[in-house]
C-alpha atoms as a PDB file:
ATOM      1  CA  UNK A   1       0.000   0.000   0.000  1.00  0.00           C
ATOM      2  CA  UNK A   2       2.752   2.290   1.003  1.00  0.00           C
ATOM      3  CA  UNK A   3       4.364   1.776  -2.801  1.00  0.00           C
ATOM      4  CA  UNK A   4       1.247   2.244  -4.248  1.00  0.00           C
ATOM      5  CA  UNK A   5       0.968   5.582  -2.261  1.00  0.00           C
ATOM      6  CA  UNK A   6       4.010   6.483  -3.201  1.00  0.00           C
ATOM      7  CA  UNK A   7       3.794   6.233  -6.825  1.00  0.00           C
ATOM      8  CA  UNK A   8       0.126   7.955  -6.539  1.00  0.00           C
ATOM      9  CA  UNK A   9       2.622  11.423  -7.011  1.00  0.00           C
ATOM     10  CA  UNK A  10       4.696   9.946 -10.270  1.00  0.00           C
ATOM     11  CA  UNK A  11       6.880   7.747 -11.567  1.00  0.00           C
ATOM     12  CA  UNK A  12       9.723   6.030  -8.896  1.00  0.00           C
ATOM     13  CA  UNK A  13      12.571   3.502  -9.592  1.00  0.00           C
ATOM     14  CA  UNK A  14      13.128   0.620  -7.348  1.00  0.00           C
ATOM     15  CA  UNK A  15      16.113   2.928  -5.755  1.00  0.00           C
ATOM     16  CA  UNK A  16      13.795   5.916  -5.178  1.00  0.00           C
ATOM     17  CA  UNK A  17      10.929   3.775  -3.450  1.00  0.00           C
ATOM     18  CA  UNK A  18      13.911   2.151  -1.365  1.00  0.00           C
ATOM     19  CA  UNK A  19      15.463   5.348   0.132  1.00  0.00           C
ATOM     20  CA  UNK A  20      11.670   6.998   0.983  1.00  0.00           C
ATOM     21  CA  UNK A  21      10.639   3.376   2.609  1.00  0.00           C
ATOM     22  CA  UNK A  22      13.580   2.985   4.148  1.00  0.00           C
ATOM     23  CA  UNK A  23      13.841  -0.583   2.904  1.00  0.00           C
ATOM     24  CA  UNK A  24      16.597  -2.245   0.910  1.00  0.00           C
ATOM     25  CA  UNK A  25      16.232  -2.334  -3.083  1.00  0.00           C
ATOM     26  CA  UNK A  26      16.117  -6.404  -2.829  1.00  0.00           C
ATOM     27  CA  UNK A  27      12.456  -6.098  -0.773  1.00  0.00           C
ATOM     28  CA  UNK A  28      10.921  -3.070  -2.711  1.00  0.00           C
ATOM     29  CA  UNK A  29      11.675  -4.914  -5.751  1.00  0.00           C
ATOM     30  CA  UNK A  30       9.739  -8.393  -4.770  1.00  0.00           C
ATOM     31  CA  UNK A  31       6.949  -6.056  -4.136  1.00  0.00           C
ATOM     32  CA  UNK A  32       7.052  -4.331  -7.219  1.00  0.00           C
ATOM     33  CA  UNK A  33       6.763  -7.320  -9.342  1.00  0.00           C
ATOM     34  CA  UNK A  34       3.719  -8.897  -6.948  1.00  0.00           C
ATOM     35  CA  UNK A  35       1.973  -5.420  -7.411  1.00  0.00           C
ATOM     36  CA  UNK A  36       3.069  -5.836 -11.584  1.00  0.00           C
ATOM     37  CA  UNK A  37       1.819  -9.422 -11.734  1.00  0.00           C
ATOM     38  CA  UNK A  38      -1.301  -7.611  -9.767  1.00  0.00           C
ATOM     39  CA  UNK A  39      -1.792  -5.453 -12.237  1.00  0.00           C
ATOM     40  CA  UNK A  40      -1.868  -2.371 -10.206  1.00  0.00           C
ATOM     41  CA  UNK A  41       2.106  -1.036 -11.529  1.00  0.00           C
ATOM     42  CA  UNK A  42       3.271  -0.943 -14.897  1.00  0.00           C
ATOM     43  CA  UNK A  43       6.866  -0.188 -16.354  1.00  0.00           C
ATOM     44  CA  UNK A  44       6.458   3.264 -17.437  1.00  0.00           C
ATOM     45  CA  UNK A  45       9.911   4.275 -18.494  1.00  0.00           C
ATOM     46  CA  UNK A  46      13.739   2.801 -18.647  1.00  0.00           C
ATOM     47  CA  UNK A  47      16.754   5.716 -18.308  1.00  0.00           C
ATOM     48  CA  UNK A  48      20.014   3.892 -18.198  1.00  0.00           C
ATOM     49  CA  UNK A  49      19.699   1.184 -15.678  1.00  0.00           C
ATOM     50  CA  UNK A  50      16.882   2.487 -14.005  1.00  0.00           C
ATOM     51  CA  UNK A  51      13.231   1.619 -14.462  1.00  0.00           C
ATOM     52  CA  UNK A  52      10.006   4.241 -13.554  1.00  0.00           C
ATOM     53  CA  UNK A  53       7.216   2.248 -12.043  1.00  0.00           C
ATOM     54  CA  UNK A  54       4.099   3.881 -11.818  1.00  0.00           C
ATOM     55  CA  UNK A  55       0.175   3.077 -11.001  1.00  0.00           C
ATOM     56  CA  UNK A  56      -2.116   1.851 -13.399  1.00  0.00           C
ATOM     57  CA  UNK A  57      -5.086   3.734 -11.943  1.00  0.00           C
ATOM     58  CA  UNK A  58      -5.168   6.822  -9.693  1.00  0.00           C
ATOM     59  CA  UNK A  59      -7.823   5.011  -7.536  1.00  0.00           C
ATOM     60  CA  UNK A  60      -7.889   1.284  -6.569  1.00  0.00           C
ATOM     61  CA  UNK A  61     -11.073  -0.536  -5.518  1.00  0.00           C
ATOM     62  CA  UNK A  62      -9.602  -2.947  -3.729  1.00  0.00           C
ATOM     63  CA  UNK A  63     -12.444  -6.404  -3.198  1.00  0.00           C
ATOM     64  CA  UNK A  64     -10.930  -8.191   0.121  1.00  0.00           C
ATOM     65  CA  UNK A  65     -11.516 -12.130   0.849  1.00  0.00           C
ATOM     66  CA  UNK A  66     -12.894 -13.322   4.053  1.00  0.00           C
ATOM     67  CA  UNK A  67      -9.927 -14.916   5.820  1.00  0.00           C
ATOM     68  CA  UNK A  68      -7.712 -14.164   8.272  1.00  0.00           C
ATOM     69  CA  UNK A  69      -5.032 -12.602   6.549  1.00  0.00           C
ATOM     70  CA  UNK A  70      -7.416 -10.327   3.874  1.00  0.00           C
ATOM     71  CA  UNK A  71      -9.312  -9.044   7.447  1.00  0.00           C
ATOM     72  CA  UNK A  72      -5.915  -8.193   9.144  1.00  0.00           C
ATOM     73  CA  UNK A  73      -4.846  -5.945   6.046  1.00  0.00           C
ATOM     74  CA  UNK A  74      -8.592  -4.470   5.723  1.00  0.00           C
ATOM     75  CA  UNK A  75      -8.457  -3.481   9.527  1.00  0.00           C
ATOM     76  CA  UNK A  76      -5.134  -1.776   8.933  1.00  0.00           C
ATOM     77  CA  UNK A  77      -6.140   0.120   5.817  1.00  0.00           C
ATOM     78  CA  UNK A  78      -9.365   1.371   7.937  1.00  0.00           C
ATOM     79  CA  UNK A  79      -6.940   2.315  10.799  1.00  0.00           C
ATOM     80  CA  UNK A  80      -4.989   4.171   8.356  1.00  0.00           C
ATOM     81  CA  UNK A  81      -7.562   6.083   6.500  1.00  0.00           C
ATOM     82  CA  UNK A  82      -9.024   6.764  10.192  1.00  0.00           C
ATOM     83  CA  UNK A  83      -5.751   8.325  11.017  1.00  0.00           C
ATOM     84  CA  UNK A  84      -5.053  10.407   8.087  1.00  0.00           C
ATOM     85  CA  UNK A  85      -8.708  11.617   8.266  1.00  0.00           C
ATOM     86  CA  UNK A  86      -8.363  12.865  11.521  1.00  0.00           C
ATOM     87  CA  UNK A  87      -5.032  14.385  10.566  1.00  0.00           C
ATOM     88  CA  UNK A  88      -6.977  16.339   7.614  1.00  0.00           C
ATOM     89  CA  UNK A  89      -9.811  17.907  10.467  1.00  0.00           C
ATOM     90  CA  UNK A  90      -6.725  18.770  12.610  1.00  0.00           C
ATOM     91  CA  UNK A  91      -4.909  20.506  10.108  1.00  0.00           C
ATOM     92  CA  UNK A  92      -8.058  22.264   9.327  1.00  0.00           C
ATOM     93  CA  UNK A  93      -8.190  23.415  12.597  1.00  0.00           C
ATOM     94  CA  UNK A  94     -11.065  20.977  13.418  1.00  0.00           C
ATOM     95  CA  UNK A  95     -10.742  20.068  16.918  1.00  0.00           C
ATOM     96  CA  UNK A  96     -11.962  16.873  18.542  1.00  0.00           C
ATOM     97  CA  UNK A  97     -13.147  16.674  21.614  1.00  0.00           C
ATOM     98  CA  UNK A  98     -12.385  12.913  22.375  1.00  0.00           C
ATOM     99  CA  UNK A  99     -10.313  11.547  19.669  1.00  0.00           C
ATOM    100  CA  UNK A 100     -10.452   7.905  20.616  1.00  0.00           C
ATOM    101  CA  UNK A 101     -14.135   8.393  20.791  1.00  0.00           C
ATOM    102  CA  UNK A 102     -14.274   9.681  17.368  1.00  0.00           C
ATOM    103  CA  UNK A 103     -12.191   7.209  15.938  1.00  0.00           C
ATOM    104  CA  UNK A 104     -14.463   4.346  17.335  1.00  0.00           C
ATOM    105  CA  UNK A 105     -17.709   5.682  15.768  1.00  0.00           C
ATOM    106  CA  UNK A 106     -15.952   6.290  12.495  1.00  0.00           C
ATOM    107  CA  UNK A 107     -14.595   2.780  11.840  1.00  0.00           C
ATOM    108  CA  UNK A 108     -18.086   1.449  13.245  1.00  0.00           C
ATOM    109  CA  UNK A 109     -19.786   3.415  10.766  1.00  0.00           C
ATOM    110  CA  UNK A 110     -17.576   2.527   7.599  1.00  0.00           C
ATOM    111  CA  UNK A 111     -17.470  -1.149   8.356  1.00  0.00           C
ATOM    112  CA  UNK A 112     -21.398  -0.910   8.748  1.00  0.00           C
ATOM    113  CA  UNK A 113     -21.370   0.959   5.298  1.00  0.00           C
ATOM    114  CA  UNK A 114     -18.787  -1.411   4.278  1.00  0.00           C
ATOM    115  CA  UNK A 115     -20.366  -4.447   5.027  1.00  0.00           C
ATOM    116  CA  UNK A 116     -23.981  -3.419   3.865  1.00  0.00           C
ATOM    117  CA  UNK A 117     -22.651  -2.464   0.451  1.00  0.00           C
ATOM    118  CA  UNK A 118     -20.929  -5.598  -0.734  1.00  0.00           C
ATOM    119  CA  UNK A 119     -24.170  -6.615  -2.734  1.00  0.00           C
ATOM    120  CA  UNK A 120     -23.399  -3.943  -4.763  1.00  0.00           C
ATOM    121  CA  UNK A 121     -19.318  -3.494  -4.902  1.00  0.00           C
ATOM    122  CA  UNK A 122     -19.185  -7.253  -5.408  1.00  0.00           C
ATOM    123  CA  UNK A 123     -20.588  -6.642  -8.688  1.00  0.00           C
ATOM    124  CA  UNK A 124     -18.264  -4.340  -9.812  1.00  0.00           C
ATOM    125  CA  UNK A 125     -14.766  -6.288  -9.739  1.00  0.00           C
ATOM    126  CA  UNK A 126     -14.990  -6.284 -13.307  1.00  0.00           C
ATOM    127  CA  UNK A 127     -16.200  -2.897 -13.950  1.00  0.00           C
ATOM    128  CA  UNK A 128     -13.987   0.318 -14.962  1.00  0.00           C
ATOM    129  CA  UNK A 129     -14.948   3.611 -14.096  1.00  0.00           C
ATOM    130  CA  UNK A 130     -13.129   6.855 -13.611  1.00  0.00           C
ATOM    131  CA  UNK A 131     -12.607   8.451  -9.605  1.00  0.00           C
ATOM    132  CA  UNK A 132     -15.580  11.133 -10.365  1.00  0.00           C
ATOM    133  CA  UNK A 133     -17.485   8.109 -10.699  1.00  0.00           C
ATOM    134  CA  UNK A 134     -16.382   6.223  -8.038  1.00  0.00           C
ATOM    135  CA  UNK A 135     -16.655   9.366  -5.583  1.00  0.00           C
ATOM    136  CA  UNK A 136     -20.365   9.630  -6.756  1.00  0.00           C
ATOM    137  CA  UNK A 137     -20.844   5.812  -6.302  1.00  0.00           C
ATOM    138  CA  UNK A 138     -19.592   5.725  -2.478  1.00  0.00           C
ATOM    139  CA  UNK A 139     -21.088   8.932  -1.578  1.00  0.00           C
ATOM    140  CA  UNK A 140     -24.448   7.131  -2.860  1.00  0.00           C
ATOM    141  CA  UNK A 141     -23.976   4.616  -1.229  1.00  0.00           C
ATOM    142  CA  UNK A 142     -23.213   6.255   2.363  1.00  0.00           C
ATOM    143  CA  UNK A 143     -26.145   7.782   1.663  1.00  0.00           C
ATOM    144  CA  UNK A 144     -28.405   4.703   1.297  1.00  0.00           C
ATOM    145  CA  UNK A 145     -27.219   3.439   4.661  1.00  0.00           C
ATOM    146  CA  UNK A 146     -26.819   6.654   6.412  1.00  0.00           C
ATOM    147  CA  UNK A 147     -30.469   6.768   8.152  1.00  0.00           C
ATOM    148  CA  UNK A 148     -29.373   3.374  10.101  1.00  0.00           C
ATOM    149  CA  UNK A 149     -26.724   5.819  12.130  1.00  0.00           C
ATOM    150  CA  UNK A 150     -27.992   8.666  12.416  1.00  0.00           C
ATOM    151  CA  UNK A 151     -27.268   8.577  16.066  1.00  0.00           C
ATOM    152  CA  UNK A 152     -23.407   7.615  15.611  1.00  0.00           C
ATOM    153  CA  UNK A 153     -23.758  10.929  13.341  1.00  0.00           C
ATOM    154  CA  UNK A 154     -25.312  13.121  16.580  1.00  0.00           C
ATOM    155  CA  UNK A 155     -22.311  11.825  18.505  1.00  0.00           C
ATOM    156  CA  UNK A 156     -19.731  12.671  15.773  1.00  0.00           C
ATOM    157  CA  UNK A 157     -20.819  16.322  15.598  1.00  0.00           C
ATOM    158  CA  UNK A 158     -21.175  17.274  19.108  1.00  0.00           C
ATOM    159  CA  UNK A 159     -17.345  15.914  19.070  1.00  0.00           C
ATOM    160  CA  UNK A 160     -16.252  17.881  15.974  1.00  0.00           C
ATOM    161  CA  UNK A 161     -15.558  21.960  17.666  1.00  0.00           C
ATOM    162  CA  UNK A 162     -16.583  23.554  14.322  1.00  0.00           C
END
């Protein structure tokens, strides 16, 4: 995820990705090729020795199994999107009241999204459509499900100082 982050900016080589992870070429370039035979990086350029990786799409939707391993790596992409989230309202100059608090009713909320959308996002592995598109898709359907919190949304404003 990190790589994939990384290249959301431009183009990197194997060395580039290496110094910002802070991870020896060897590793970064194991990953590279999983995330190439995934589909999701592409050889964009060669200069000298050097190959430019860079992302196939600007947005991934990524469809996660059921086991154990697919739930650890969906619970840390939630914690992370929590995080930088919260980082976005604070550099706003959003304060939150009880941060912990706020955190817990977020992730409740998007799994319960989550969870009640998969009729519909299961059915669109296959599709392609641009980000405008899939913005307007998961605003739609936070909005379907939105009425079944609308308490967890009370909560959330009175901790939101805006």
């Amino acid at each position: 995820m990190k790589i994939l982050e990384l290249l959301r900016d431009h183009p990197m080589s194997v060395s580039e990705l290496a110094e910002r992870l802070g991870k020896d070429k060897s590793t970064v370039y194991r990953h590279i090729k999983a995330l190439e035979k995934a589909g999701l990086v592409e050889v964009v350029e060669r200069i000298g020795n050097e190959t430019l990786y860079g992302r196939v799409a600007y947005i991934f939707l990524i469809a996660v199994g059921s086991d154990k391993e697919s739930e650890e790596f969906r619970e840390a992409y939630l914690a992370e999107g929590i995080a930088k989230l919260v980082e976005v309202l604070e550099r706003a100059g959003v304060k939150i009241k009880d941060r912990k608090r706020f955190e817990d009713i977020v992730k409740k909320v998007f799994e319960g999204i989550e969870d009640e959308s998969q009729k519909i996002l299961s059915r669109l592995t296959n599709s392609s459509f641009d980000e405008v598109t899939l913005v307007h898709l998961l605003n739609l359907l936070t909005f379907l499900h939105s009425h079944k919190y609308l308490k967890e949304s009370k909560e959330l404003s009175e901790l939101l100082d805006i």
